[in-house]
C-alpha atoms as a PDB file:
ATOM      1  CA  UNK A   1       2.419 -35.534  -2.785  1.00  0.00           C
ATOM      2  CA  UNK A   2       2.836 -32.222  -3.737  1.00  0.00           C
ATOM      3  CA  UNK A   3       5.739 -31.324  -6.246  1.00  0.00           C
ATOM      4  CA  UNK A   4       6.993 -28.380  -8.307  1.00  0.00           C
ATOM      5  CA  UNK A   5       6.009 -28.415 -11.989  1.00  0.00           C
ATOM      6  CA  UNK A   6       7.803 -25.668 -13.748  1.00  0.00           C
ATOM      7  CA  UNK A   7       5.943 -26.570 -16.838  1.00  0.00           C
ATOM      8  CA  UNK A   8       5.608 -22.862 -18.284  1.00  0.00           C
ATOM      9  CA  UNK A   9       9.175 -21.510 -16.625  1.00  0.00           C
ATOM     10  CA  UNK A  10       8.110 -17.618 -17.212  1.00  0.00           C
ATOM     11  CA  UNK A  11       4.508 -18.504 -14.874  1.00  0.00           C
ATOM     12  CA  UNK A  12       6.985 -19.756 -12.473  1.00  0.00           C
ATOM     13  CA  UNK A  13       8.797 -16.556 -12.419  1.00  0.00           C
ATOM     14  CA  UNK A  14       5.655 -14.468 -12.118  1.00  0.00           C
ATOM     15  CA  UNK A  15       4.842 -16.849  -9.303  1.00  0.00           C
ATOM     16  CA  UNK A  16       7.962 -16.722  -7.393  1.00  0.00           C
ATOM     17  CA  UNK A  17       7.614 -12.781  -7.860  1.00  0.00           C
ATOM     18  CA  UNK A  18       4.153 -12.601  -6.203  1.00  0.00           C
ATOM     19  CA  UNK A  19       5.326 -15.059  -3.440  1.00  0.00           C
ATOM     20  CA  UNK A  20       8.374 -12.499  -2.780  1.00  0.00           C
ATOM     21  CA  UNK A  21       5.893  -9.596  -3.324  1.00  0.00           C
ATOM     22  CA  UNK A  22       3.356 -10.974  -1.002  1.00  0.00           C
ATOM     23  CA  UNK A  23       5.916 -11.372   1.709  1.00  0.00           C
ATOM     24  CA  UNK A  24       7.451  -8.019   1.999  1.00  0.00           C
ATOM     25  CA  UNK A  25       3.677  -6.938   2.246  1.00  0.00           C
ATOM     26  CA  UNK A  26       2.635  -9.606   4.865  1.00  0.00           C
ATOM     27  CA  UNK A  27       5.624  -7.679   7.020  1.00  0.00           C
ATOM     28  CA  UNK A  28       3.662  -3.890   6.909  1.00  0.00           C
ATOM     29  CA  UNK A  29       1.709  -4.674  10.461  1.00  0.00           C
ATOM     30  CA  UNK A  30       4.367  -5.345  11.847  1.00  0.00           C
ATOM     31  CA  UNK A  31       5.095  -1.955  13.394  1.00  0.00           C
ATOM     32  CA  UNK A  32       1.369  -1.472  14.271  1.00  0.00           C
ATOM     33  CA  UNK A  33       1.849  -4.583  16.531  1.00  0.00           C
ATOM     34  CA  UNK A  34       5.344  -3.776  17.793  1.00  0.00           C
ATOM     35  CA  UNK A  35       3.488  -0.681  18.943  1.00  0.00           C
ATOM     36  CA  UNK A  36       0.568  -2.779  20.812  1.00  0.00           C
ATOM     37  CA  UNK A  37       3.491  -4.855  22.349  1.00  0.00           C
ATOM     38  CA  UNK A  38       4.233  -1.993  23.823  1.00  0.00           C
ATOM     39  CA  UNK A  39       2.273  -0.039  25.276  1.00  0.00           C
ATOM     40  CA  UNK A  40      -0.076  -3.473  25.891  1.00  0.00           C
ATOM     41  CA  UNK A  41      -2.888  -2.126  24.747  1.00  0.00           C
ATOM     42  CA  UNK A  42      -4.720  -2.712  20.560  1.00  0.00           C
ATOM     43  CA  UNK A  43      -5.943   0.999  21.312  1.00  0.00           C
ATOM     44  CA  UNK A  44      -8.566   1.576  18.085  1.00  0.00           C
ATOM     45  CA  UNK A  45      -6.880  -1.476  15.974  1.00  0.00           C
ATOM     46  CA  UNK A  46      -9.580  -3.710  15.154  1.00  0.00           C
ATOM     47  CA  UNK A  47      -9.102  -7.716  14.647  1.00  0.00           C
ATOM     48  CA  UNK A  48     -11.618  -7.633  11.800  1.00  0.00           C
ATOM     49  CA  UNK A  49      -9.108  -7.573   8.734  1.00  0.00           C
ATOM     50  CA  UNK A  50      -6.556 -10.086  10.306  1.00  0.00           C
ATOM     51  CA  UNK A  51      -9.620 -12.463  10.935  1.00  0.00           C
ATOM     52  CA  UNK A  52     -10.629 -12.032   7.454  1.00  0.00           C
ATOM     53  CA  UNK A  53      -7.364 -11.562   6.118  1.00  0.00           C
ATOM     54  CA  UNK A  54      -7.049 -15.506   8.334  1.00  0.00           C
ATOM     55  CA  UNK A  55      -9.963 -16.748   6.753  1.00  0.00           C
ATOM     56  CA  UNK A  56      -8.992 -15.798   2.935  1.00  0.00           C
ATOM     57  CA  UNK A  57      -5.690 -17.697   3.451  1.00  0.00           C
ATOM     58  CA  UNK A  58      -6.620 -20.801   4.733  1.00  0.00           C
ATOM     59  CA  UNK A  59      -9.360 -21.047   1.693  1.00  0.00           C
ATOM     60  CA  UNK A  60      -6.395 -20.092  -0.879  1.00  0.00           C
ATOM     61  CA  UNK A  61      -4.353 -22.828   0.931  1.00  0.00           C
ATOM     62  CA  UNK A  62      -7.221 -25.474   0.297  1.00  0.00           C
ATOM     63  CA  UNK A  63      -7.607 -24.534  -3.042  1.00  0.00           C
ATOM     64  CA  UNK A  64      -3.870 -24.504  -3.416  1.00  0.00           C
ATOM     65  CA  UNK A  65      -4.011 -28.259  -1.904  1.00  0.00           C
ATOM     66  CA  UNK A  66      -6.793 -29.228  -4.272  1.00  0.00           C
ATOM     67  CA  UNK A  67      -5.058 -28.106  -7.596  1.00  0.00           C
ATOM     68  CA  UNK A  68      -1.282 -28.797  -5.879  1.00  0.00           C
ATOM     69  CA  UNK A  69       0.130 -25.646  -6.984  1.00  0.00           C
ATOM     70  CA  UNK A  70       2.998 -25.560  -5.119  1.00  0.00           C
ATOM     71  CA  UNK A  71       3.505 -21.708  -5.160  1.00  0.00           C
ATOM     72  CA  UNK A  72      -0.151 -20.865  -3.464  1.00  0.00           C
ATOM     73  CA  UNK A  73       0.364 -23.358  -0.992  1.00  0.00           C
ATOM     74  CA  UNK A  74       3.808 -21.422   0.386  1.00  0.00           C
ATOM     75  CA  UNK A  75       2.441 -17.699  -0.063  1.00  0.00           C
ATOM     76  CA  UNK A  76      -0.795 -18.628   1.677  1.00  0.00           C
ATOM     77  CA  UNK A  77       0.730 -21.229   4.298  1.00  0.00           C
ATOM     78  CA  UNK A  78       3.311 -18.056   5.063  1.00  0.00           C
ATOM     79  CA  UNK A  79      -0.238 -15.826   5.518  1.00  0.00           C
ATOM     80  CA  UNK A  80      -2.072 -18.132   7.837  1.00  0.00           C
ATOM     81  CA  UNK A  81       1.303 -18.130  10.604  1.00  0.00           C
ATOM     82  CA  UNK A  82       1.226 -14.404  10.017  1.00  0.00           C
ATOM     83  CA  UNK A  83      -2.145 -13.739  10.754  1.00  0.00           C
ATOM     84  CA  UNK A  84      -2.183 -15.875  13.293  1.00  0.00           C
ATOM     85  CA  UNK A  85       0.461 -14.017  14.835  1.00  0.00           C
ATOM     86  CA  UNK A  86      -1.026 -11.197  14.524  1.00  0.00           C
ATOM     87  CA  UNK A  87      -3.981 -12.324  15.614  1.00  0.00           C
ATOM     88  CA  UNK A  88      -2.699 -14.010  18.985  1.00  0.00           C
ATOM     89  CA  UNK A  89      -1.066 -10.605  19.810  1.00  0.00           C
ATOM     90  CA  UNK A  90      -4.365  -8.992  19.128  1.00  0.00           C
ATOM     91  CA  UNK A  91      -6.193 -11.462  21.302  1.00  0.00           C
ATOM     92  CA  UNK A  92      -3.680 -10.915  23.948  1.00  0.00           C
ATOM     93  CA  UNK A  93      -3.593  -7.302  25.044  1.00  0.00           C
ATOM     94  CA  UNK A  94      -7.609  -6.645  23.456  1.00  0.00           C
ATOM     95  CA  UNK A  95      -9.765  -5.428  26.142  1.00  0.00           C
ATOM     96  CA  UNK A  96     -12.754  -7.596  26.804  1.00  0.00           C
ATOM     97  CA  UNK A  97     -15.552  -6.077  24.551  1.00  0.00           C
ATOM     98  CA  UNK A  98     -12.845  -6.564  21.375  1.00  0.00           C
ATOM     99  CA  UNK A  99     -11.498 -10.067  22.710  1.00  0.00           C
ATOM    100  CA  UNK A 100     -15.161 -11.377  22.764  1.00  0.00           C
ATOM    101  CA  UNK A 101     -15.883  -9.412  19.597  1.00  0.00           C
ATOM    102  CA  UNK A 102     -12.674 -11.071  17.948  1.00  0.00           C
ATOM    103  CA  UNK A 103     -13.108 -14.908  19.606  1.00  0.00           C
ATOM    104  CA  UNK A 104     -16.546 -14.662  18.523  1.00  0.00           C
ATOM    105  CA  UNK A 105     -16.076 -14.009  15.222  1.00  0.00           C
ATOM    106  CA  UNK A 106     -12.891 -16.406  14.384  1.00  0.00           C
ATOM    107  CA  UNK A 107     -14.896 -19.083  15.791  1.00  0.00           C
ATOM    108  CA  UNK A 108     -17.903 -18.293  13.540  1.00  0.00           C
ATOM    109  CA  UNK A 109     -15.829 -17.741  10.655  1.00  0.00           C
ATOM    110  CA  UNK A 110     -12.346 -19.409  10.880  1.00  0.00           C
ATOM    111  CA  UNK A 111     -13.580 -22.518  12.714  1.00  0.00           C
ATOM    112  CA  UNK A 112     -17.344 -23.028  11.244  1.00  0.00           C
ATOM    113  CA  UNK A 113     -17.585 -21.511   8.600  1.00  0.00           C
ATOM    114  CA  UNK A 114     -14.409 -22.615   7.306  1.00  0.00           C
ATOM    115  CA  UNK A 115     -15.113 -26.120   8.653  1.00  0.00           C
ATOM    116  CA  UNK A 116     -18.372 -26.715   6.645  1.00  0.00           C
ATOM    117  CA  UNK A 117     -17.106 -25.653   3.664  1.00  0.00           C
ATOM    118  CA  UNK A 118     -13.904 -27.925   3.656  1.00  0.00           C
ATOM    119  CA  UNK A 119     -16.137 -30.927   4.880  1.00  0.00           C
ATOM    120  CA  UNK A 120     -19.259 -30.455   2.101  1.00  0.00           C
ATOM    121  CA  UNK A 121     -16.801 -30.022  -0.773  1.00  0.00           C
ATOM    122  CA  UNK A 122     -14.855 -33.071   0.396  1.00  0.00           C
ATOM    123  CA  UNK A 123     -18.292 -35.317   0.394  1.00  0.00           C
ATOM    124  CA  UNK A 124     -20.615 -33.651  -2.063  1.00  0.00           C
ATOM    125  CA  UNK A 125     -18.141 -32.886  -4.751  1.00  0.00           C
ATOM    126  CA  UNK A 126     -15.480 -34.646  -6.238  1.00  0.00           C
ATOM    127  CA  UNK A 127     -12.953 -33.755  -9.197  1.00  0.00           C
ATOM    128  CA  UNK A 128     -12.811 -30.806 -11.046  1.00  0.00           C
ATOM    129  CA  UNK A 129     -16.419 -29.397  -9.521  1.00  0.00           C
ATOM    130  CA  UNK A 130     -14.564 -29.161  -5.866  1.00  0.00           C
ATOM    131  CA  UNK A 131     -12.235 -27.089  -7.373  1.00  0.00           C
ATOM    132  CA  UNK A 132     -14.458 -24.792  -9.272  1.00  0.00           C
ATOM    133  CA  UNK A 133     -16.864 -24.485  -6.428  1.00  0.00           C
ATOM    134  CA  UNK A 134     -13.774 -23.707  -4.328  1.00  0.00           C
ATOM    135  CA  UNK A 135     -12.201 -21.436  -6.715  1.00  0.00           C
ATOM    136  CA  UNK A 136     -15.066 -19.443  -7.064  1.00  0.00           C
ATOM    137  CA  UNK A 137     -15.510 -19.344  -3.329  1.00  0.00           C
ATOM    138  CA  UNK A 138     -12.043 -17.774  -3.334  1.00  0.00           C
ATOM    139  CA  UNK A 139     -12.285 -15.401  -6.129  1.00  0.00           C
ATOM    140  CA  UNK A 140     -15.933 -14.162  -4.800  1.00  0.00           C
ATOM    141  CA  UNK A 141     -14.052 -13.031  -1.574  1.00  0.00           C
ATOM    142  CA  UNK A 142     -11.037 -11.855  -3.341  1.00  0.00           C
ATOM    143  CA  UNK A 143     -13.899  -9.188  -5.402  1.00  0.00           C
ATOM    144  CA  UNK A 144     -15.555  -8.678  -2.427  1.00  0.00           C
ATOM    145  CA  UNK A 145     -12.404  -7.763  -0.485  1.00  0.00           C
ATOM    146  CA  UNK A 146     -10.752  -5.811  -3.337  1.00  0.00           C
ATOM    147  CA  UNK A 147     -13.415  -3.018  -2.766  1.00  0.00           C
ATOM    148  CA  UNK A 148     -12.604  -2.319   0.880  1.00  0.00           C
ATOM    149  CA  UNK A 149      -9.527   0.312  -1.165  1.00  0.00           C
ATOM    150  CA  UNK A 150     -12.898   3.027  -2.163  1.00  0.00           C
ATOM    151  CA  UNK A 151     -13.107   4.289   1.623  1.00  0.00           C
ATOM    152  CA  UNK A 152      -9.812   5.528   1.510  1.00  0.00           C
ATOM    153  CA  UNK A 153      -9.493   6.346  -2.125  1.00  0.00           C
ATOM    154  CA  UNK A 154     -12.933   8.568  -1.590  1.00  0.00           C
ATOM    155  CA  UNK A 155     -11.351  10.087   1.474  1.00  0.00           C
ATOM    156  CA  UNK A 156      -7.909  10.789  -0.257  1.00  0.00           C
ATOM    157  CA  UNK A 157     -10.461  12.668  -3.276  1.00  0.00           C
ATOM    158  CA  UNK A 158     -12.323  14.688  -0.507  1.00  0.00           C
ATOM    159  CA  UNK A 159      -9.552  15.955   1.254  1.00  0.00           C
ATOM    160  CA  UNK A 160      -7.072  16.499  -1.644  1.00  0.00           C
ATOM    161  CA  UNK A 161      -4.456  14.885   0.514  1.00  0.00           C
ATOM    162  CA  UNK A 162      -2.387  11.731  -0.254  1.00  0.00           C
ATOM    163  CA  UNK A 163      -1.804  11.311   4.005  1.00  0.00           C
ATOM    164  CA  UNK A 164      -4.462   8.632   3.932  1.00  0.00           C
ATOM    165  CA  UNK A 165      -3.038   6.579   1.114  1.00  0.00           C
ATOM    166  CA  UNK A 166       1.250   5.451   1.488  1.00  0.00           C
ATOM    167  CA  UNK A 167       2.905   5.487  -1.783  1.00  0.00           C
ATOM    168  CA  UNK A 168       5.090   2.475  -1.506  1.00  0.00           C
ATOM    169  CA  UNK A 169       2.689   0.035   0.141  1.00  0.00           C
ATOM    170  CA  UNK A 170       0.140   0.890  -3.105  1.00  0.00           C
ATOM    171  CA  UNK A 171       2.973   0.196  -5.185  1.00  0.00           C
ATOM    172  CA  UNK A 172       4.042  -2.868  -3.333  1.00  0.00           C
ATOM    173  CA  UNK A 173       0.407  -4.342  -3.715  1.00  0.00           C
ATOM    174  CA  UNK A 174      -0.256  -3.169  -7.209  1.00  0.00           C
ATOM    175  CA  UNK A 175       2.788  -4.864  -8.460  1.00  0.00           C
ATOM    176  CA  UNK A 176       1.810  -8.051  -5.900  1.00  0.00           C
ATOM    177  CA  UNK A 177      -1.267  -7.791  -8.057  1.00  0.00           C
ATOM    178  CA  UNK A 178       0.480  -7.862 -11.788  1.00  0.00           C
ATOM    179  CA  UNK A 179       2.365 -10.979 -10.777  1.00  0.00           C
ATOM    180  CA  UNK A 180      -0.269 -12.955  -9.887  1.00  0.00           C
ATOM    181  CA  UNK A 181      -2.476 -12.479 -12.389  1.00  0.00           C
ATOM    182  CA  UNK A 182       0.554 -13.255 -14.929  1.00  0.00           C
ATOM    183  CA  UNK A 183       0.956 -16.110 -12.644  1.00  0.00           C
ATOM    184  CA  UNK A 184      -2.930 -16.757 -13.142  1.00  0.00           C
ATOM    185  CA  UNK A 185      -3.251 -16.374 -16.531  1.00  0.00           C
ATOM    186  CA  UNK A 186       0.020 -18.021 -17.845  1.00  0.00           C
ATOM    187  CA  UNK A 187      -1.772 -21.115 -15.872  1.00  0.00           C
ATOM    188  CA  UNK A 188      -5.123 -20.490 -17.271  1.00  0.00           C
ATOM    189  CA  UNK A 189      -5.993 -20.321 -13.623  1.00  0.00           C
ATOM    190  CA  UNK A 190      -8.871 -18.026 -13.747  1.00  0.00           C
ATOM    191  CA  UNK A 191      -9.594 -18.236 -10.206  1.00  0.00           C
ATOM    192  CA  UNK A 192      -6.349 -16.172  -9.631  1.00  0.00           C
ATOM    193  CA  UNK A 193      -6.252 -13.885 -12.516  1.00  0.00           C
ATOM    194  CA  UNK A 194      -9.441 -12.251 -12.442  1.00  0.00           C
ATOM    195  CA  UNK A 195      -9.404 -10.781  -9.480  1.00  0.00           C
ATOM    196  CA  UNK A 196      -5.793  -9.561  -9.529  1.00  0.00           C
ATOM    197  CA  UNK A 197      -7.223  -7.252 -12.554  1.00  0.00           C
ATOM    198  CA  UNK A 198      -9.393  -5.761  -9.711  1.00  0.00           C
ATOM    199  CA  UNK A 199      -6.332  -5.464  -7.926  1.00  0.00           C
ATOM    200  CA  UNK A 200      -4.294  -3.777 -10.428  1.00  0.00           C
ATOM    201  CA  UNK A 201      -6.714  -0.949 -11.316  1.00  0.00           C
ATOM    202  CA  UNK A 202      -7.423  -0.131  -7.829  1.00  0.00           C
ATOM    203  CA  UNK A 203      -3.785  -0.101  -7.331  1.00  0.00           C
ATOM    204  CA  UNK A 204      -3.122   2.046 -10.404  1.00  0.00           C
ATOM    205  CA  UNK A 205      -6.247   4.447  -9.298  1.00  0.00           C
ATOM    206  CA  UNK A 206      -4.315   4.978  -6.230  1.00  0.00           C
ATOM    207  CA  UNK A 207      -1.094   5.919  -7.274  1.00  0.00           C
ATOM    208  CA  UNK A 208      -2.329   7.971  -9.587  1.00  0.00           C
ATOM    209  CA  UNK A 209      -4.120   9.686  -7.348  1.00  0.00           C
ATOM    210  CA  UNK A 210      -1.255   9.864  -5.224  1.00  0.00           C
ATOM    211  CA  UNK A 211       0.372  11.835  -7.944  1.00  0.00           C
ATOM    212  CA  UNK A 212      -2.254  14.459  -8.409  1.00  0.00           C
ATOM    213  CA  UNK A 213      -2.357  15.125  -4.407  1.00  0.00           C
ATOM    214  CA  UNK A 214       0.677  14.453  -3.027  1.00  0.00           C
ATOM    215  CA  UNK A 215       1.874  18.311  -2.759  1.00  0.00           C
ATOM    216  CA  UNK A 216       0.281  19.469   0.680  1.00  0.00           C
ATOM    217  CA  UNK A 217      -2.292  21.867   0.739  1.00  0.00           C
ATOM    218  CA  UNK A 218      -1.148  25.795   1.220  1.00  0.00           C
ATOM    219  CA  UNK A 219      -0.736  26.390   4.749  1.00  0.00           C
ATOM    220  CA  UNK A 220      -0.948  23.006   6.524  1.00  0.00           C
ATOM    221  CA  UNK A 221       1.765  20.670   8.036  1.00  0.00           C
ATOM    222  CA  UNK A 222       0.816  16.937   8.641  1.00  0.00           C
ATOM    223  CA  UNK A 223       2.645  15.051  11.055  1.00  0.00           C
ATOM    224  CA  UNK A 224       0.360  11.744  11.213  1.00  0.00           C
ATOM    225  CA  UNK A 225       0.797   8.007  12.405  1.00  0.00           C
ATOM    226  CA  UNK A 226      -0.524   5.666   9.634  1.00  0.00           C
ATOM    227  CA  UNK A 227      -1.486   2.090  11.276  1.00  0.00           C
ATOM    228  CA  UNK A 228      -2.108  -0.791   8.474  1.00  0.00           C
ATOM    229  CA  UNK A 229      -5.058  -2.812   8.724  1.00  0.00           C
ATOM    230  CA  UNK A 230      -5.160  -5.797   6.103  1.00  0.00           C
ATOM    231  CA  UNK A 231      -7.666  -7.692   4.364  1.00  0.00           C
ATOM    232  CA  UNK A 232      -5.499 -10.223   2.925  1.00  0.00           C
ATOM    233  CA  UNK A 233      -6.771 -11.950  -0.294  1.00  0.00           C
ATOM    234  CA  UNK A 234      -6.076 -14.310  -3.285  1.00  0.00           C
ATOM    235  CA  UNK A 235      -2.703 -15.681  -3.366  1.00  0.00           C
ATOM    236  CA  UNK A 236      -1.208 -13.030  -1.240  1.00  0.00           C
ATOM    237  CA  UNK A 237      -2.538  -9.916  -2.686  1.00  0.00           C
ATOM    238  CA  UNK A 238      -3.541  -7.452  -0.275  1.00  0.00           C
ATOM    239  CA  UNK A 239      -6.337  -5.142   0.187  1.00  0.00           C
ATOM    240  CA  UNK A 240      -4.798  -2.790   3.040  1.00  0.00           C
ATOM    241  CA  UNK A 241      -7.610  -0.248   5.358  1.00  0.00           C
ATOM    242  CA  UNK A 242      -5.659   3.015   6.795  1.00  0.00           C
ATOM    243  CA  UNK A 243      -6.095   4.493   9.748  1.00  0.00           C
ATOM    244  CA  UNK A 244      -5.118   8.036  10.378  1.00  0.00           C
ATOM    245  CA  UNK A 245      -3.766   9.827  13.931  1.00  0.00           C
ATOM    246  CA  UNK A 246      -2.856  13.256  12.383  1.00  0.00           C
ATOM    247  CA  UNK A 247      -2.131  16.431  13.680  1.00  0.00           C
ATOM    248  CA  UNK A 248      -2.645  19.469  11.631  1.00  0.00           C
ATOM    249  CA  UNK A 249      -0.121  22.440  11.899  1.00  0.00           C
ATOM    250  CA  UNK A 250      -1.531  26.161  10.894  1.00  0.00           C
ATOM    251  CA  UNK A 251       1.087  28.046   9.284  1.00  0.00           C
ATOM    252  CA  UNK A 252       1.944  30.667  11.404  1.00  0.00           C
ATOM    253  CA  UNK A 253      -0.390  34.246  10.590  1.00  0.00           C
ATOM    254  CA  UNK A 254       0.897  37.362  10.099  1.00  0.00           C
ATOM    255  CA  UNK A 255      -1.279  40.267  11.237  1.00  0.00           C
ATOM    256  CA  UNK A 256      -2.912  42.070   8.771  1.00  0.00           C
ATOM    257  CA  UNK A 257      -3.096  39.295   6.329  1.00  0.00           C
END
């Protein structure tokens, strides 16, 4: 039976934090998929970062289940019905090339994949080497996924515009990031802190960055659309891919000049 242990009250705190952090993050698709509601159609949204975003959850959750801490178990039970949501809506109004694409890959992945590795741990490994192989399982993917952040950090550098890159969602994620690795390391859970330090300096890269480009560029207007795409990873931390609709704006030319 899982319980609450608030034996170090201030980890706690950092957990609760994340969890709340996590949340308010888990909600940014939302208007991407209000939009796909409505006009019934995922025009160029791809499933691939709710499918992995999917898959990193329900590994978090087992590990969560194998070291019964309480506070992983709710952020990434609370990701799995979100993703799933997402997903469903994806799977929904995709046309067929993406819908194969998508059931495809969730069954590969999600179902499989996912499958093996909860059976093989369960028979081969018992104790405290299940949960090492499984936290470093996690972790591996958390790294892996934490990287997806240099497209769109290049991009903002080669354009000299911030357009690419929303202030408060890099602030939302590098603070998501700060709380779980207190939560991690007041735990001595270094399955969850180390990659939140990944987290945290991407985070920090990108809103400084965001500070040295956010003035617009002499003679341009942007009026854009910025749809989230998420890879979600350890303990609700998110690794979030933009994707731009913009329309540029000349400023208007006087003759002569």
């Amino acid at each position: 039976m899982l319980v609450i242990r608030i034996e170090h009250p201030l980890a706690f705190g950092f957990g609760l934090l994340g969890n709340i952090l996590s949340f308010m993050v888990f909600l940014a698709p939302l208007p991407t998929f209000y939009r796909v509601y409505k006009k019934k159609s995922t025009e160029s949204f791809h499933s691939l970062p709710y499918i992995v975003a999917l898959f990193s959850a329900m590994l978090w959750l087992y590990y969560a289940i194998l070291t019964q801490d309480v506070l992983l178990l709710t952020i990434n039970g609370t990701a799995c019905v979100f993703e799933s949501i997402y997903l469903a809506i994806f799977i929904v109004y995709a046309p067929r090339d993406a819908l194969v694409f998508a059931l495809k890959l969730i069954s590969i992945l999600n179902i499989l994949l996912y499958g093996c590795l909860v059976v093989c741990t369960l028979i081969f490994l018992k104790g405290r080497k299940r949960i090492e192989i499984m936290g470093s399982i996690c972790a591996s993917l958390a790294v892996c996924v934490f990287v997806a952040p240099l497209s769109v950090i290049k991009r903002v550098i080669r354009t000299k515009s911030v357009e690419y890159m929303p202030f408060s969602l890099s602030l939302f994620l590098t603070l998501s990031a700060i709380a779980w690795f207190g939560y991690g390391l007041l735990r001595k859970d270094t399955f969850v802190a180390v990659p939140n330090v990944l987290g945290f300096i991407f985070g920090m890269v990108q809103m400084v960055l965001y500070f040295i480009y956010k003035t617009p560029r002499n003679g341009e207007s942007t009026s854009q659309v910025v749809d989230i795409e998420k890879y979600q990873t350890t303990n609700g931390s998110t690794v979030v891919e933009i994707e731009i609709t913009k329309d540029y704006v000349e400023a208007d030319k006087k003759p002569g000049v």
